[in-house]
C-alpha atoms as a PDB file:
ATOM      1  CA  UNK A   1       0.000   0.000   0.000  1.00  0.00           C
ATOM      2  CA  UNK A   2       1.799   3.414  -1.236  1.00  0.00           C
ATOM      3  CA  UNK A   3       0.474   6.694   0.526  1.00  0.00           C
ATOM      4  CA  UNK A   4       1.163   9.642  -1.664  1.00  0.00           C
ATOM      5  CA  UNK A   5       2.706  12.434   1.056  1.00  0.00           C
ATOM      6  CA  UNK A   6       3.792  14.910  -1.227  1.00  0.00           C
ATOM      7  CA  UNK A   7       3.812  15.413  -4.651  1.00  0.00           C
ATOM      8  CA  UNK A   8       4.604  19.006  -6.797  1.00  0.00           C
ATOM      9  CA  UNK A   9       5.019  19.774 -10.659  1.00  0.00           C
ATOM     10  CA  UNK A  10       6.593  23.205 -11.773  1.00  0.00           C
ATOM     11  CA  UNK A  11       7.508  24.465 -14.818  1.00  0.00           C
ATOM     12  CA  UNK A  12      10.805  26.120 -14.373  1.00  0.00           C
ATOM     13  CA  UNK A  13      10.842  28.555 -17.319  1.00  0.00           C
ATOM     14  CA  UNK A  14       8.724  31.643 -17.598  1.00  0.00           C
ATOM     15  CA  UNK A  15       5.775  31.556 -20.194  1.00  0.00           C
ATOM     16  CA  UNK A  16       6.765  32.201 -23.565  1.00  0.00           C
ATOM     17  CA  UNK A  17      10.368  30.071 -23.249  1.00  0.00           C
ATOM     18  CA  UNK A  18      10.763  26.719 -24.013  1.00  0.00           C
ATOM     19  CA  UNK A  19       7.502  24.378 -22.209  1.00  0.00           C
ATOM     20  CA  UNK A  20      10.421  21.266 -21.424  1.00  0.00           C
ATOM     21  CA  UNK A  21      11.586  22.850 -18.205  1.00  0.00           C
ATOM     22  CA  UNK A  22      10.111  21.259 -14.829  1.00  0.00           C
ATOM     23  CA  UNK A  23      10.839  20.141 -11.722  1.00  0.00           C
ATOM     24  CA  UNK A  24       8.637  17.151 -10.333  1.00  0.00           C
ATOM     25  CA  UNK A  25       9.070  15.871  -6.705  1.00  0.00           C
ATOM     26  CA  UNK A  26       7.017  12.695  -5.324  1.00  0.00           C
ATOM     27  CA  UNK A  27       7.256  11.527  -1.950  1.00  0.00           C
ATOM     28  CA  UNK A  28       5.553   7.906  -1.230  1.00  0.00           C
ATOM     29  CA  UNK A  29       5.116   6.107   2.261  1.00  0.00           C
ATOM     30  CA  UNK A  30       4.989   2.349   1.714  1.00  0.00           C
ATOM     31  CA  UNK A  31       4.048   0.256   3.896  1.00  0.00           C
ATOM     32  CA  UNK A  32       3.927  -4.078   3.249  1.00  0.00           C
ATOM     33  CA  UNK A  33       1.271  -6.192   4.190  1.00  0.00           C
ATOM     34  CA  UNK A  34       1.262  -9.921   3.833  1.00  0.00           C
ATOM     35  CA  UNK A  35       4.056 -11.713   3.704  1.00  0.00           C
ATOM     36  CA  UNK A  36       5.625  -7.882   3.043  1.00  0.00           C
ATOM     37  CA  UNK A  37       4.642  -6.583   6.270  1.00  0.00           C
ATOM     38  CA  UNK A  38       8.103  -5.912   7.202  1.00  0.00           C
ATOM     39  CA  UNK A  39       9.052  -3.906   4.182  1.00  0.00           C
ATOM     40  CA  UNK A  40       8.088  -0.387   4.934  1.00  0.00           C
ATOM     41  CA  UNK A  41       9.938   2.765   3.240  1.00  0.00           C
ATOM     42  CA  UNK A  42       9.854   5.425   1.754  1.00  0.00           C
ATOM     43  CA  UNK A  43      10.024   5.971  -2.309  1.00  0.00           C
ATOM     44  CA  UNK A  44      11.140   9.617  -3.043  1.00  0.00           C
ATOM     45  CA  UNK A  45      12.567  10.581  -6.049  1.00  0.00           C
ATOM     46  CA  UNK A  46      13.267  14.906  -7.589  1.00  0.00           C
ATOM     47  CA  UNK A  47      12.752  14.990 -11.502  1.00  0.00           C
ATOM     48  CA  UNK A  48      14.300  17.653 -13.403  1.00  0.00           C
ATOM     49  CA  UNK A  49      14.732  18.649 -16.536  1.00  0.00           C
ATOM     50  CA  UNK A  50      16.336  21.737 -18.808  1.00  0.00           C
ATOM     51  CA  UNK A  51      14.364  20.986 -22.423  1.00  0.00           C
ATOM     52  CA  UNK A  52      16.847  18.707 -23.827  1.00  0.00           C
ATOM     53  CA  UNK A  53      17.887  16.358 -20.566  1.00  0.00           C
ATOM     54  CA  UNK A  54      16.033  14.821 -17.997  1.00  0.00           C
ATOM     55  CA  UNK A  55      17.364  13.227 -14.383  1.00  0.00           C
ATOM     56  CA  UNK A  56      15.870  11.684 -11.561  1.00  0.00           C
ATOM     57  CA  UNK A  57      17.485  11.488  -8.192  1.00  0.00           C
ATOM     58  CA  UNK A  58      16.468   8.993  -5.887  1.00  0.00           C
ATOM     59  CA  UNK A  59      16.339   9.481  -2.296  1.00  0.00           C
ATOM     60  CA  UNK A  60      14.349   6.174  -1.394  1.00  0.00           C
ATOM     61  CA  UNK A  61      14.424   4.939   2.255  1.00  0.00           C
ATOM     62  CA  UNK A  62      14.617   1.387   3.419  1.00  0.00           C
ATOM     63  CA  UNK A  63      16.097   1.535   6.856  1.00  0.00           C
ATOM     64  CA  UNK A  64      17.567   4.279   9.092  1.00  0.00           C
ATOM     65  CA  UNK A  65      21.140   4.149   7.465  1.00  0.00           C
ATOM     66  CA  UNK A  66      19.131   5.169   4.075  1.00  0.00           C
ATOM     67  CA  UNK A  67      17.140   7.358   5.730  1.00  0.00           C
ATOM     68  CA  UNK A  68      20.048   9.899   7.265  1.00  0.00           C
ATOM     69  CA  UNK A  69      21.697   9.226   3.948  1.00  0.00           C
ATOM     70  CA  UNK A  70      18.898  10.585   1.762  1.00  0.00           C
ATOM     71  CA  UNK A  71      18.291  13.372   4.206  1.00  0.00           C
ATOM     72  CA  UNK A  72      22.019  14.176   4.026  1.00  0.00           C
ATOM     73  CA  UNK A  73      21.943  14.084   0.419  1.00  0.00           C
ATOM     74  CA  UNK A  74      18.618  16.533   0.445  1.00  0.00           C
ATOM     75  CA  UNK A  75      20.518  18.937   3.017  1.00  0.00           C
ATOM     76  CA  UNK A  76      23.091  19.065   0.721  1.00  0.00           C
ATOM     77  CA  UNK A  77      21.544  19.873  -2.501  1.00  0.00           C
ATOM     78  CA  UNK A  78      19.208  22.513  -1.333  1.00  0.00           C
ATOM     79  CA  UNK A  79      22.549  24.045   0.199  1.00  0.00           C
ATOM     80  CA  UNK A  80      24.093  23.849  -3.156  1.00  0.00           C
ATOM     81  CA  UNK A  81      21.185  25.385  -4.937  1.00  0.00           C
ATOM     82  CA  UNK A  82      20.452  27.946  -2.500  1.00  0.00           C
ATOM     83  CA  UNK A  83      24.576  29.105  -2.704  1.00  0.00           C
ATOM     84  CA  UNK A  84      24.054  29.055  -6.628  1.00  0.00           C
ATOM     85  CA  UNK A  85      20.952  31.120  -6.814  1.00  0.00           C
ATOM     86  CA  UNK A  86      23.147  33.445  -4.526  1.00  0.00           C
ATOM     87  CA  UNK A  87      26.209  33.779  -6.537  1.00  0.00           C
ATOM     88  CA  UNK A  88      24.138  33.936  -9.777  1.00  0.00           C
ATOM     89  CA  UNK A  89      22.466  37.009  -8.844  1.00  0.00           C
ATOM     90  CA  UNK A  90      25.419  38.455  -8.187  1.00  0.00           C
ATOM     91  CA  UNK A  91      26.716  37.501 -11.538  1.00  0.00           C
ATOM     92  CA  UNK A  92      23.675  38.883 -13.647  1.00  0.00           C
ATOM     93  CA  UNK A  93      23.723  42.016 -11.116  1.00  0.00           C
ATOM     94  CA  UNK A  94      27.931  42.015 -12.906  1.00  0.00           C
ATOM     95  CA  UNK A  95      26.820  41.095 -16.234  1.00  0.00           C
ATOM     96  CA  UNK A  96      24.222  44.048 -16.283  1.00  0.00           C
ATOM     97  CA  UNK A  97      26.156  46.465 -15.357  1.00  0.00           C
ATOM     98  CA  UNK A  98      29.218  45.697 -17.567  1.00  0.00           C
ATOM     99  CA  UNK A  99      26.056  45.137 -20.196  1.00  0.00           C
ATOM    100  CA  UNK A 100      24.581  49.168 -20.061  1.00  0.00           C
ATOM    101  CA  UNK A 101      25.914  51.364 -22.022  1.00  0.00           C
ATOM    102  CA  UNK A 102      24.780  53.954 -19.720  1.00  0.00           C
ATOM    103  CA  UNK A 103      26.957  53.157 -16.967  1.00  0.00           C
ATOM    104  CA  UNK A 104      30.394  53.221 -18.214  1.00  0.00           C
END
């Protein structure tokens, strides 16, 4: 039995661009029953894609090891992303003012 706890779809570009950019993240709960009643978990897996590629990273839990693991792996990516989005505004902030005309 799979409980859906989470599930969002974006598009990542702005209307008018290309339509192939999204971001999909599903969370399941699992739980066995059965003969399975032991194998409980957790299926979790981030989709993204840039119009031309498409990845999915897993962060699926089947014990507590797993569990820190994927959690660890989550931490780490959102740090990355939020230090990128940073450092990118700072280089379009650069770009746009070695870009005008008007302020050189």
């Amino acid at each position: 039995m799979s409980l859906r706890r989470h599930y969002r779809r974006r598009f990542l570009n702005r209307p008018g661009n290309h339509a192939g950019a999204y971001a999909i993240a599903d969370i399941r709960i699992y739980r066995g029953r059965g003969r399975s009643a032991g194998n409980n978990g957790i299926d979790a897996t981030l989709t993204l894609s840039d119009c031309s590629r498409i990845i999915d990273l897993d962060f699926n839990v089947y014990d507590e090891a797993s569990a820190r693991n994927a959690l660890y792996k989550a931490d780490l990516l959102r740090t990355m992303v939020d230090d990128f989005v940073t450092a990118y505004e700072k280089a379009v902030a650069e770009w746009r003012e070695i870009d005008d005309p008007s302020a050189q």
